[in-house]
Protein backbone atom coordinates (compact mmCIF):
# COMPACT_ATOMS: atom_id res chain seq x y z
CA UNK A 1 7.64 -8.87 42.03
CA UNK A 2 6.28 -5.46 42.25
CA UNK A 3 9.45 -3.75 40.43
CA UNK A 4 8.78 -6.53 37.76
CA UNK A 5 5.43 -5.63 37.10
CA UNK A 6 5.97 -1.78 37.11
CA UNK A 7 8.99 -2.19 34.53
CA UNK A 8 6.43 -4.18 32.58
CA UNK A 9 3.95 -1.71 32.56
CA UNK A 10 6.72 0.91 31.40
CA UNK A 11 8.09 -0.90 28.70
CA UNK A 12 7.24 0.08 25.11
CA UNK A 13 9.53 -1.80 22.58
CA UNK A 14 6.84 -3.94 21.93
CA UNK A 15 4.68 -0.80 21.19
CA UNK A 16 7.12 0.56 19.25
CA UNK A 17 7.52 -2.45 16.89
CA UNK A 18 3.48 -2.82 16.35
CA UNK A 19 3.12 0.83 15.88
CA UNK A 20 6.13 0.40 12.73
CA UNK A 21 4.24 -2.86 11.75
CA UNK A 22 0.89 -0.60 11.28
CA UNK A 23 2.19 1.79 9.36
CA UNK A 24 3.93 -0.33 6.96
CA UNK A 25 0.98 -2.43 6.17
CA UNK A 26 -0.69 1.35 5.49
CA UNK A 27 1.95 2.54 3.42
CA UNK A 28 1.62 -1.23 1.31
CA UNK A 29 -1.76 -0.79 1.03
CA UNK A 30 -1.38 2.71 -0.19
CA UNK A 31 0.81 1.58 -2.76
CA UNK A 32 -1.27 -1.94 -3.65
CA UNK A 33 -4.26 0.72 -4.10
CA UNK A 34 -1.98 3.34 -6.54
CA UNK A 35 -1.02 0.98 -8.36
CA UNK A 36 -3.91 -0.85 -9.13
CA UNK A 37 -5.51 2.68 -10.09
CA UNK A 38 -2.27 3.80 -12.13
CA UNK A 39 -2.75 0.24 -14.23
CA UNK A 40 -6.35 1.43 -15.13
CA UNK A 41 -5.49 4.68 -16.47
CA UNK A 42 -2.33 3.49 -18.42
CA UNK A 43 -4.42 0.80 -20.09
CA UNK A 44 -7.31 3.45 -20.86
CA UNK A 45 -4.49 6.24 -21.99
CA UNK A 46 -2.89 3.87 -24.59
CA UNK A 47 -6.44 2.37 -25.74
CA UNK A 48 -7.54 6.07 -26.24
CA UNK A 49 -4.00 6.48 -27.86
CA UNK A 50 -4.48 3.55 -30.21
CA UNK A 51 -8.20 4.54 -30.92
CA UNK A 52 -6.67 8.22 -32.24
CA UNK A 53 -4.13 6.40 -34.48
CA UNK A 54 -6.34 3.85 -35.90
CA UNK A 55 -4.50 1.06 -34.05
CA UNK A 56 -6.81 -2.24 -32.91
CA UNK A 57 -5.97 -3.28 -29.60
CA UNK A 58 -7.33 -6.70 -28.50
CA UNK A 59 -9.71 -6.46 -25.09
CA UNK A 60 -7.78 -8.50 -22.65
């Protein structure tokens, strides 16, 4: 029972797996974040862009 334990304690797949899990949901969040920010400043670009030409965009 005592070997049991101790390989318990040693063991780190589990570890492992959260520790990939975490930095997944960063790297998804990172990229949920971009590309919320990236929609904003393509929308504003092309509005600016059709302001210049003379172009009426409707506001969504």
């Amino acid at each position: 029972m005592k070997r049991l334990i101790a390989r318990f304690i040693k063991d780190e797949r589990g570890a492992t797996a959260i520790e990939y899990g975490l930095i997944a949901g960063l790297i998804a969040l990172a990229i949920a974040a971009s590309a919320g920010s990236l929609g904003t400043n393509l929308k504003d670009g092309f509005q600016n862009l059709a302001n210049k030409v003379g172009v009426w965009l409707p506001k969504p």
